[in-house]
Protein backbone atom coordinates (compact mmCIF):
# COMPACT_ATOMS: atom_id res chain seq x y z
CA UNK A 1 0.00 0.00 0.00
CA UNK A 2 3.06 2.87 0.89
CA UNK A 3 4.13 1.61 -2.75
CA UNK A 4 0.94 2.71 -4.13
CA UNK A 5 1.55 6.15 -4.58
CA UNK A 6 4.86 6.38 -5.87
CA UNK A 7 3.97 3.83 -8.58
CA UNK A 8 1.24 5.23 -9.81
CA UNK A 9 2.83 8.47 -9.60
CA UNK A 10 6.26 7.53 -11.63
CA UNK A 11 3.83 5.23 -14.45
CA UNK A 12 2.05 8.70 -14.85
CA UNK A 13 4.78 10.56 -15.36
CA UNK A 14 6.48 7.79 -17.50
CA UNK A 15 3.62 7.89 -19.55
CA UNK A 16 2.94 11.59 -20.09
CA UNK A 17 6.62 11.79 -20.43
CA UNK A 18 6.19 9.38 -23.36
CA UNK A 19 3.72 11.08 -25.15
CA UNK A 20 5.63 14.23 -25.21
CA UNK A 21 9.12 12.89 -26.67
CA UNK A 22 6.79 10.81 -29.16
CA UNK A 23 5.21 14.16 -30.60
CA UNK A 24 8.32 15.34 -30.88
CA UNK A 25 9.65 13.19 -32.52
CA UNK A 26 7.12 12.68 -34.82
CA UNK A 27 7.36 16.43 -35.65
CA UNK A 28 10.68 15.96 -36.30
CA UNK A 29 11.76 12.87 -38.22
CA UNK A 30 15.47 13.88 -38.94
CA UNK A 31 15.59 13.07 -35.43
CA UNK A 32 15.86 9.36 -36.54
CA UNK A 33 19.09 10.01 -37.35
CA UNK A 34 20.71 10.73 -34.42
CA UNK A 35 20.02 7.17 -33.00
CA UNK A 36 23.11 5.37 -33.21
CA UNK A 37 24.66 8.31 -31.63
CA UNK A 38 22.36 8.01 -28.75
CA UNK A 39 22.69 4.42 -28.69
CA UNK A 40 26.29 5.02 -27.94
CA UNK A 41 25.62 7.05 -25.39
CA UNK A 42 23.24 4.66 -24.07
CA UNK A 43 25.79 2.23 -24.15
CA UNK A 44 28.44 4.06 -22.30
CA UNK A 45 25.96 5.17 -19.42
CA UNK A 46 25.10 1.53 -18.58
CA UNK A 47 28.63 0.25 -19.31
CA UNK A 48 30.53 2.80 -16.87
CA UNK A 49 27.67 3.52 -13.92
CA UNK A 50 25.30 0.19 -14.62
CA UNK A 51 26.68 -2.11 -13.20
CA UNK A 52 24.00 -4.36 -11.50
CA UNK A 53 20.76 -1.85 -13.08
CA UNK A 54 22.63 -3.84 -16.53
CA UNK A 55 20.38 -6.63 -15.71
CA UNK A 56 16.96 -4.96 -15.93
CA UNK A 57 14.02 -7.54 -15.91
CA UNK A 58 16.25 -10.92 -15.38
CA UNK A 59 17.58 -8.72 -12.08
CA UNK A 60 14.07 -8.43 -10.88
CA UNK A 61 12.99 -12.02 -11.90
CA UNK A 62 16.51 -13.29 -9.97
CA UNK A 63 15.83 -11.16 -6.85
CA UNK A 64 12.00 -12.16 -6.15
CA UNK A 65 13.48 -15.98 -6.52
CA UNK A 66 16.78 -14.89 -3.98
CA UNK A 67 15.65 -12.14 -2.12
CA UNK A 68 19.61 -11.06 -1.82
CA UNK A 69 20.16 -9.69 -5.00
CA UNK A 70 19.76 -6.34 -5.13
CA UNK A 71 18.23 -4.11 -6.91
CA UNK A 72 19.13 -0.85 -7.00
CA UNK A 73 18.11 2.62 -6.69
CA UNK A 74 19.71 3.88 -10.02
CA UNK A 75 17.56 1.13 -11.88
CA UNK A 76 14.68 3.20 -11.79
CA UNK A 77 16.37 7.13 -13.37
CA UNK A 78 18.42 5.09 -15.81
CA UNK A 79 15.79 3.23 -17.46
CA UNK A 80 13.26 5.72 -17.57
CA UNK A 81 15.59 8.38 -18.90
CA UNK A 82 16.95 5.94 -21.45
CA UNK A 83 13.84 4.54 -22.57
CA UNK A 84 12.46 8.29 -23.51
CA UNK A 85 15.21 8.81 -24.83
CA UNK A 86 15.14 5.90 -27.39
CA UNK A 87 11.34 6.62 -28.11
CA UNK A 88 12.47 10.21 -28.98
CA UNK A 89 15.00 8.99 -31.38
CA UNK A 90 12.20 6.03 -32.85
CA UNK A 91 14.05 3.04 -31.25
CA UNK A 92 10.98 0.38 -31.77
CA UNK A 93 11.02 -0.61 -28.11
CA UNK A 94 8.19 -0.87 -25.45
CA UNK A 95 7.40 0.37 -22.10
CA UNK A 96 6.71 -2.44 -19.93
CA UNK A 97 9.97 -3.23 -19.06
CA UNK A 98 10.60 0.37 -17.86
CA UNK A 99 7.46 0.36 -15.92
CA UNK A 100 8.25 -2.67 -13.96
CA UNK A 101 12.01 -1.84 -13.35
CA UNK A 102 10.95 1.97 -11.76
CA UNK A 103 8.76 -0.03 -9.33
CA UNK A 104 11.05 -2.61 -8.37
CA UNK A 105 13.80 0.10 -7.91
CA UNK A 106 11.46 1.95 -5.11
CA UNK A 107 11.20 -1.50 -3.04
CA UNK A 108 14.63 -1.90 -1.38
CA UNK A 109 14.69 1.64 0.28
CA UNK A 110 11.28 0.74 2.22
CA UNK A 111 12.33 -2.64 3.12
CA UNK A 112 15.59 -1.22 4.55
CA UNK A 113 13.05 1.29 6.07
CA UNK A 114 10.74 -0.96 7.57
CA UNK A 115 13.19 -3.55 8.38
CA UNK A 116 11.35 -6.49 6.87
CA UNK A 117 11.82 -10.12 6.14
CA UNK A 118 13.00 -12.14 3.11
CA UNK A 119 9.77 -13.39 2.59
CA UNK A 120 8.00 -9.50 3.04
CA UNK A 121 10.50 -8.43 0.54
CA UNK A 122 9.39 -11.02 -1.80
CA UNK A 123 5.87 -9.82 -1.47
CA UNK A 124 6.39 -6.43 -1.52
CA UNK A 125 8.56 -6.70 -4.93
CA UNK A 126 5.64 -8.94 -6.03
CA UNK A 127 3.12 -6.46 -5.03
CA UNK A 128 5.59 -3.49 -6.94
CA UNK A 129 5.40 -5.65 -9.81
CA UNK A 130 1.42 -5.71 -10.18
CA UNK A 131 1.09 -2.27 -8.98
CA UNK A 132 4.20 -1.12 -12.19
CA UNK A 133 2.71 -3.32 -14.82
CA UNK A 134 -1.00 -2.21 -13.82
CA UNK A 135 -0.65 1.16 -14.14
CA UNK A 136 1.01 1.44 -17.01
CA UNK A 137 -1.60 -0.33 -19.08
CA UNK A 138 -4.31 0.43 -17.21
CA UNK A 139 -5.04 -2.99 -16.35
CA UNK A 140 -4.92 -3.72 -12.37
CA UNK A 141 -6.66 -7.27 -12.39
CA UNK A 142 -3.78 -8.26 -15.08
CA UNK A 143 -0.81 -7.00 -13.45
CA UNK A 144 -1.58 -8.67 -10.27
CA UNK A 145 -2.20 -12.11 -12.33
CA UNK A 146 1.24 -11.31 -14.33
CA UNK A 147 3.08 -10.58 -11.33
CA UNK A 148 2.26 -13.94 -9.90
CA UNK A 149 2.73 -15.83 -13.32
CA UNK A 150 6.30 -13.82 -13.72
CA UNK A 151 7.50 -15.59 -10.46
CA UNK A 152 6.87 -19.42 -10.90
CA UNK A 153 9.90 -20.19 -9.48
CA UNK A 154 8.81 -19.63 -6.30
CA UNK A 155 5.44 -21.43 -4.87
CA UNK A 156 2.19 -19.91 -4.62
CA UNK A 157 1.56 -18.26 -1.18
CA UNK A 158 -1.78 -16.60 0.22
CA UNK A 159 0.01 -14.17 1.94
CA UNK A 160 0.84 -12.60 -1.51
CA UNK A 161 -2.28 -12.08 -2.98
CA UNK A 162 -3.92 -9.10 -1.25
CA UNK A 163 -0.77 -6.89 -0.88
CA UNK A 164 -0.55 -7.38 -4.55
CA UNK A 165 -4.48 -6.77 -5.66
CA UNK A 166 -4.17 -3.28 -3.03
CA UNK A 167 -0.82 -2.20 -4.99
CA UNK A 168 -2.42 -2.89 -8.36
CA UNK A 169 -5.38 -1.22 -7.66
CA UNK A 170 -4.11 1.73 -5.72
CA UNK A 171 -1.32 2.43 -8.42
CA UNK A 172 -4.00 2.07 -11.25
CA UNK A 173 -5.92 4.73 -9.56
CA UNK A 174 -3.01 6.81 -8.37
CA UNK A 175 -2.01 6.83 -11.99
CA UNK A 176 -5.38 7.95 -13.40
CA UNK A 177 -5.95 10.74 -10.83
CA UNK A 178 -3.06 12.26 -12.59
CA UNK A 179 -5.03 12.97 -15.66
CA UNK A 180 -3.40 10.03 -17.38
CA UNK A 181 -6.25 7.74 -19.34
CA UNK A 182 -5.25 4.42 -21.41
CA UNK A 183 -6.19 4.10 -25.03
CA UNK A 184 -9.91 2.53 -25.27
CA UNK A 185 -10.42 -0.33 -28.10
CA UNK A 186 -13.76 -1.53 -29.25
CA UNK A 187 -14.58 -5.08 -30.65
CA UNK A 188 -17.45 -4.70 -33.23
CA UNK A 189 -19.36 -8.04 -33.41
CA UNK A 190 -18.41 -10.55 -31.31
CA UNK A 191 -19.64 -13.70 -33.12
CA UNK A 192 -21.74 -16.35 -30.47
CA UNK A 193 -19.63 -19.15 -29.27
CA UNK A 194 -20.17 -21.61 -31.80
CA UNK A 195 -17.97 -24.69 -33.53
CA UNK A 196 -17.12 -22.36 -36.43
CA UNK A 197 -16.21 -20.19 -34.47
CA UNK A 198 -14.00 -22.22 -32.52
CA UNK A 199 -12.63 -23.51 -35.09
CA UNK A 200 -11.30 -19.99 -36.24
CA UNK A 201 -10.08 -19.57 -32.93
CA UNK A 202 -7.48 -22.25 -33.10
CA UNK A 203 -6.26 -21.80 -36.29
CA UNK A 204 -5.60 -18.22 -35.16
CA UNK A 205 -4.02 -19.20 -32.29
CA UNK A 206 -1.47 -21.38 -33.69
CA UNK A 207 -0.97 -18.52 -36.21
CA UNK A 208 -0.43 -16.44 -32.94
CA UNK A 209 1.80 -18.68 -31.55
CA UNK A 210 4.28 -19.11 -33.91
CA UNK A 211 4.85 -15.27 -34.87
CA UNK A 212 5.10 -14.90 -30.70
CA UNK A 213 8.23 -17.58 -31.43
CA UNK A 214 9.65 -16.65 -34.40
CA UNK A 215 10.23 -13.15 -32.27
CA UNK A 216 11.42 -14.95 -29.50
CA UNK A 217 13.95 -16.55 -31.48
CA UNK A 218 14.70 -13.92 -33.75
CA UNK A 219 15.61 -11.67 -30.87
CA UNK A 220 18.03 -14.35 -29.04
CA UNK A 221 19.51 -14.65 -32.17
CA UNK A 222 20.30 -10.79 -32.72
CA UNK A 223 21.66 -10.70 -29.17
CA UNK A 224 23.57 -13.80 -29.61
CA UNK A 225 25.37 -12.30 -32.90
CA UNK A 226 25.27 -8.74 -31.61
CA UNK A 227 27.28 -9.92 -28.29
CA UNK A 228 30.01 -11.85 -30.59
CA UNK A 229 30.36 -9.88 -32.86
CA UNK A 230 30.12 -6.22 -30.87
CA UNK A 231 31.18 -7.06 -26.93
CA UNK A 232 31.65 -3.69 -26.23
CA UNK A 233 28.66 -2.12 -25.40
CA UNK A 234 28.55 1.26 -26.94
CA UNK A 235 29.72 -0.02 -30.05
CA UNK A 236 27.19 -2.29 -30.32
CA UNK A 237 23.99 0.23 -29.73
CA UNK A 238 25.71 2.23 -32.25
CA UNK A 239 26.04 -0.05 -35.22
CA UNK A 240 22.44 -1.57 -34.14
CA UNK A 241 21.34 2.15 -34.33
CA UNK A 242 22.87 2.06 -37.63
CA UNK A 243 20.96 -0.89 -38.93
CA UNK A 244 17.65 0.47 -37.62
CA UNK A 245 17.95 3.76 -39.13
CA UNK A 246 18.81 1.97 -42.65
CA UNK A 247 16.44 -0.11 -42.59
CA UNK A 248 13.65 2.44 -41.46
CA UNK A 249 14.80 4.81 -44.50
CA UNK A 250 14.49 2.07 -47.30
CA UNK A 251 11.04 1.11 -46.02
CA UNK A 252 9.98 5.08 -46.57
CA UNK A 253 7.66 4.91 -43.23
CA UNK A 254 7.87 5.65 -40.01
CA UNK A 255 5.45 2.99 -39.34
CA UNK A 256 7.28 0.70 -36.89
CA UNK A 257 9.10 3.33 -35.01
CA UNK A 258 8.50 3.82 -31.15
CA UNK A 259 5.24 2.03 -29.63
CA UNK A 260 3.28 2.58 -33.00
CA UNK A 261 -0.11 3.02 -31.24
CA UNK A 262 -1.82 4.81 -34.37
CA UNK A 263 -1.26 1.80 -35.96
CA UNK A 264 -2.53 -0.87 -33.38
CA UNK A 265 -5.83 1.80 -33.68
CA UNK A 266 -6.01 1.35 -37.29
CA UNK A 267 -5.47 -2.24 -36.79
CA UNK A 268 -8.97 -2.13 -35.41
CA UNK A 269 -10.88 -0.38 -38.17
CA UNK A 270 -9.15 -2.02 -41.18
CA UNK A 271 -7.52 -4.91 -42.60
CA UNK A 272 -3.42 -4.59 -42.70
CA UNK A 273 -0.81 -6.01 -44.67
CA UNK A 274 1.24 -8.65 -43.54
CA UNK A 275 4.15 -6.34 -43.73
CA UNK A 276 3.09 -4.52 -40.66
CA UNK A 277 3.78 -6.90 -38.20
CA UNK A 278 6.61 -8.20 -40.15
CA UNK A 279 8.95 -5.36 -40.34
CA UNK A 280 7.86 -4.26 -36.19
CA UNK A 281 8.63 -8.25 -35.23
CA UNK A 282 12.27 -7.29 -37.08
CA UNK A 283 12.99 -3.74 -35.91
CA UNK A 284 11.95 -4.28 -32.38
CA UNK A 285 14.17 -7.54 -32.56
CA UNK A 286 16.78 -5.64 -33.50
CA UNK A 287 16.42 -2.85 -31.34
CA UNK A 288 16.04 -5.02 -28.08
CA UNK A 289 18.81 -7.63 -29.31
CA UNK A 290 21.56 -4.95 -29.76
CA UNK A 291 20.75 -3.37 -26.32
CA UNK A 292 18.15 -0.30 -26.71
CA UNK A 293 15.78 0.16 -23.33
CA UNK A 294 12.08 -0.12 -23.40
CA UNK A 295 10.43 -3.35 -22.98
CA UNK A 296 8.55 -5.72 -25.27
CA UNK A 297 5.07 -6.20 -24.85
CA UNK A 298 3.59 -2.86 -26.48
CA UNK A 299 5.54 -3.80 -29.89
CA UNK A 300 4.32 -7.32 -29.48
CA UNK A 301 0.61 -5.66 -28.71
CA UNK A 302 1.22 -3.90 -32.12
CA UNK A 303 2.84 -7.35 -34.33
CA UNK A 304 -0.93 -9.48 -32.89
CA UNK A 305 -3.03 -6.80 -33.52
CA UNK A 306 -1.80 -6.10 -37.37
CA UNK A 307 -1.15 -9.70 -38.15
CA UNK A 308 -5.26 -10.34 -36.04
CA UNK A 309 -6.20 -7.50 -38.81
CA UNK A 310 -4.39 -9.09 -41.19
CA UNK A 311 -6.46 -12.45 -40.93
CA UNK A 312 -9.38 -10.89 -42.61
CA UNK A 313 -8.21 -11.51 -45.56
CA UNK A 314 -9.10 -14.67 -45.37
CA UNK A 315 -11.02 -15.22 -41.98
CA UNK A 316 -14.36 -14.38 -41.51
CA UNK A 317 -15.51 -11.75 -38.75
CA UNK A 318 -14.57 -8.20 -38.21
CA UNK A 319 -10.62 -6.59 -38.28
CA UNK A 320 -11.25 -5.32 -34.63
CA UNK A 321 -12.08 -9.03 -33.24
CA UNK A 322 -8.94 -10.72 -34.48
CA UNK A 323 -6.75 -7.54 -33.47
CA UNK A 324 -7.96 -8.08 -30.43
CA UNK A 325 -7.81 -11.30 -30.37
CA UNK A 326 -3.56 -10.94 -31.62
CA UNK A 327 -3.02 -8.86 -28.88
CA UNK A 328 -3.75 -10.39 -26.11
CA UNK A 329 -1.97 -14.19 -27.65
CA UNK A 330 1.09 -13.16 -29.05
CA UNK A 331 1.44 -11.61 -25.68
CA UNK A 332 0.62 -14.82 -24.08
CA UNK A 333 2.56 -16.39 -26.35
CA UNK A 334 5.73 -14.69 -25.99
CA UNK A 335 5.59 -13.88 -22.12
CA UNK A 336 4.31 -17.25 -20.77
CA UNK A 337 1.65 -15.18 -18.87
CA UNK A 338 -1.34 -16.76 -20.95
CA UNK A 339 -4.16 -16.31 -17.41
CA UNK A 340 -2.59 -12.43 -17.21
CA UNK A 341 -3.67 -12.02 -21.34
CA UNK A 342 -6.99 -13.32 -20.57
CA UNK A 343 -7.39 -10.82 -17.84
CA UNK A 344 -6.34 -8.21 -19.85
CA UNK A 345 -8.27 -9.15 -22.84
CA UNK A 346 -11.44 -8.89 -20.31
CA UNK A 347 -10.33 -5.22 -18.87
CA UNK A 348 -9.52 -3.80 -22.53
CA UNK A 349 -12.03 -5.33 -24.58
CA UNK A 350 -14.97 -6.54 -22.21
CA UNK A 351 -15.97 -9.04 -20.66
CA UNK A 352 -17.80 -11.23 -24.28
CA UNK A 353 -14.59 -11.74 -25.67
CA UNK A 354 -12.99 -13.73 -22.66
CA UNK A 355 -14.14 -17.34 -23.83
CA UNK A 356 -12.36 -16.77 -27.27
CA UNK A 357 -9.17 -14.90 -25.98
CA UNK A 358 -8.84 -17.87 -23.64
CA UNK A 359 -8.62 -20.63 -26.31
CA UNK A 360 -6.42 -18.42 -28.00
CA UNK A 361 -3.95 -17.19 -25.65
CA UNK A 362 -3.64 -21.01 -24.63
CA UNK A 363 -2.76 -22.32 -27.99
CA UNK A 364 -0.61 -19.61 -28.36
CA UNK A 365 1.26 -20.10 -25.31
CA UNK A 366 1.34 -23.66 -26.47
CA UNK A 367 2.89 -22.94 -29.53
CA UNK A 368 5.19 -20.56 -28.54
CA UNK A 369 8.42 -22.99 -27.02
CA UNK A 370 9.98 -22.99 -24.24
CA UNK A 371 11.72 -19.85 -24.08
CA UNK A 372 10.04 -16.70 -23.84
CA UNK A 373 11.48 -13.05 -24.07
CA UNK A 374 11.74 -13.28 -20.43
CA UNK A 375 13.98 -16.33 -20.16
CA UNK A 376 17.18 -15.66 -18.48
């Protein structure tokens, strides 16, 4: 509950933060270019004053498992300033990740405070994980499901679950009161649960699936080459920045830069091309693989709900119904949070598309490997 506040006061500002660099930005392309220099710079910071903050989410996943590794209070300035920084330049990164790492970085000092327990820190980082990834999406009842799917290493416990569902909630509302509100996405004609229907679902969520794993994969693989081939840090965000900017300028669109939420709306309305959530699946791999700051999950929100709209071409039912349907299970899918998508799919969409997001999100968490863009 003493989290509450500060969470939902640091996702506001994150966010409003976010929307100004991203009107910048898009009021000034040329800035585009000045990415690999940032990435540099990006590079250095992290390199020289880092140190443990290097570790972002896998830090965060290792200390709820250890409860002695810590976390610390730089974590929280460094990401944030780096992530609006790569945003302002058009790195195709999320915001997730930065959400989740601010909150985490505010635990520590009150457990030092309060003098508390191993296991009270691991709720309290539990409950600063629901409370970061709630308020950032707007979704309460999903962050505290996400925050106990991100720790399966460590066995349910009862104790958990309220200090959680307050910090979600509380931040959630914290955040609004600031005068921040979360996009709002409607699903025209939700067919009635039928074997068609069905049907549709599945082959859409092994469609799901596998574009959930060929990111997965695609990114390990960048960071695998990127680290071999670049090992020193700076060098490596700047070349990547290199790459991205190239790529971005023989594509003529600024389509997959930053979050890309105009074009998760449009999803909605319209059927896509295939290329959209092609060319984001590749530029946010690459931007994540070589190092940029962000997160994952808004880009992956953007490749389900362009390839869901992309569908149409050959699946019945509306563009908005299979966009929704993409986002919520290619985030499954690539997460391993499948119960937290379903959640969400309930708070952003309503409560009549639940019993198809779930058969979705399951397949596609079926489909979707082992690994996930979480795995250490």
């Amino acid at each position: 509950m003493l989290l509450s506040i500060p969470i939902g006061s640091s996702a506001a500002f994150f966010l409003w933060a976010l929307a100004e660099v991203t009107q910048i930005r898009m009021g000034h392309s040329y800035l585009l270019f000045g990415l690999p220099l940032v990435g540099w710079g990006m590079g250095y910071l992290y390199h020289r004053w880092g140190k443990q903050a290097n570790g972002g989410n896998t830090l965060v996943r290792t200390s709820l498992v250890d409860a002695q590794t810590p976390i610390p209070r730089r974590m929280g300035p460094m990401v944030l300033g780096s992530t609006l920084v790569a945003h302002l330049f058009g790195a195709s990164v999320g915001r997730e990740g930065t959400a989740l790492q601010m909150a985490a970085a505010m635990v520590r000092p009150v457990v030092r405070f309060l003098n508390l327990s191993k296991k009270q820190y691991r709720v309290a980082l539990t409950a600063a994980i629901a409370g970061g990834f709630g308020a950032v999406f707007g979704t309460p009842w999903a962050g505290l499901v996400f925050a106990l799917e991100w720790n399966r290493k460590q066995p349910f416990r009862a104790l958990t679950l309220l200090p959680a569902c307050i910090t979600a909630l509380l931040s959630d509302r914290v955040c609004t009161a600031w005068g921040i509100s979360h996009g709002v996405f409607h699903v025209p004609q939700i067919p009635e649960f039928s074997l068609t229907y069905i049907g549709w679902l599945l082959a859409a969520g092994v469609l799901f699936g596998l574009l959930a794993r060929s990111f997965i994969l695609l990114q390990m693989v960048v960071r695998k080459i990127a680290l071999t081939w670049i090992p020193y840090p700076p060098l490596r965000l700047f070349w990547g920045g290199v790459l991205f900017v190239v790529i971005v300028n023989l594509l003529h669109t600024d389509r997959y830069t930053g979050l890309g939420l105009p074009v998760i709306e449009e999803a909605f309305l319209k059927t896509l091309s295939w290329e959209d959530s092609f060319w984001k699946l590749a530029l946010t791999a690459l931007a994540l693989g070589v190092g940029f700051k962000g997160g994952e999950v808004t880009p992956l929100f953007f490749m389900g709900a362009t390839m869901g709209s992309t569908l149409t071409l050959v699946f019945p039912y509306s563009p908005g119904l299979w966009a929704a349907m993409g986002w919520v299970a290619v985030f499954a899918g690539a997460t391993h949070t499948p119960l937290a998508c379903i959640f969400m799919a309930g708070e952003l969409f309503g409560p009549e598309v639940l019993p198809g997001a779930a058969i979705a999100c399951a397949l596609a968490y079926s489909i979707s490997g082992k690994n996930s863009v979480y795995s250490e």
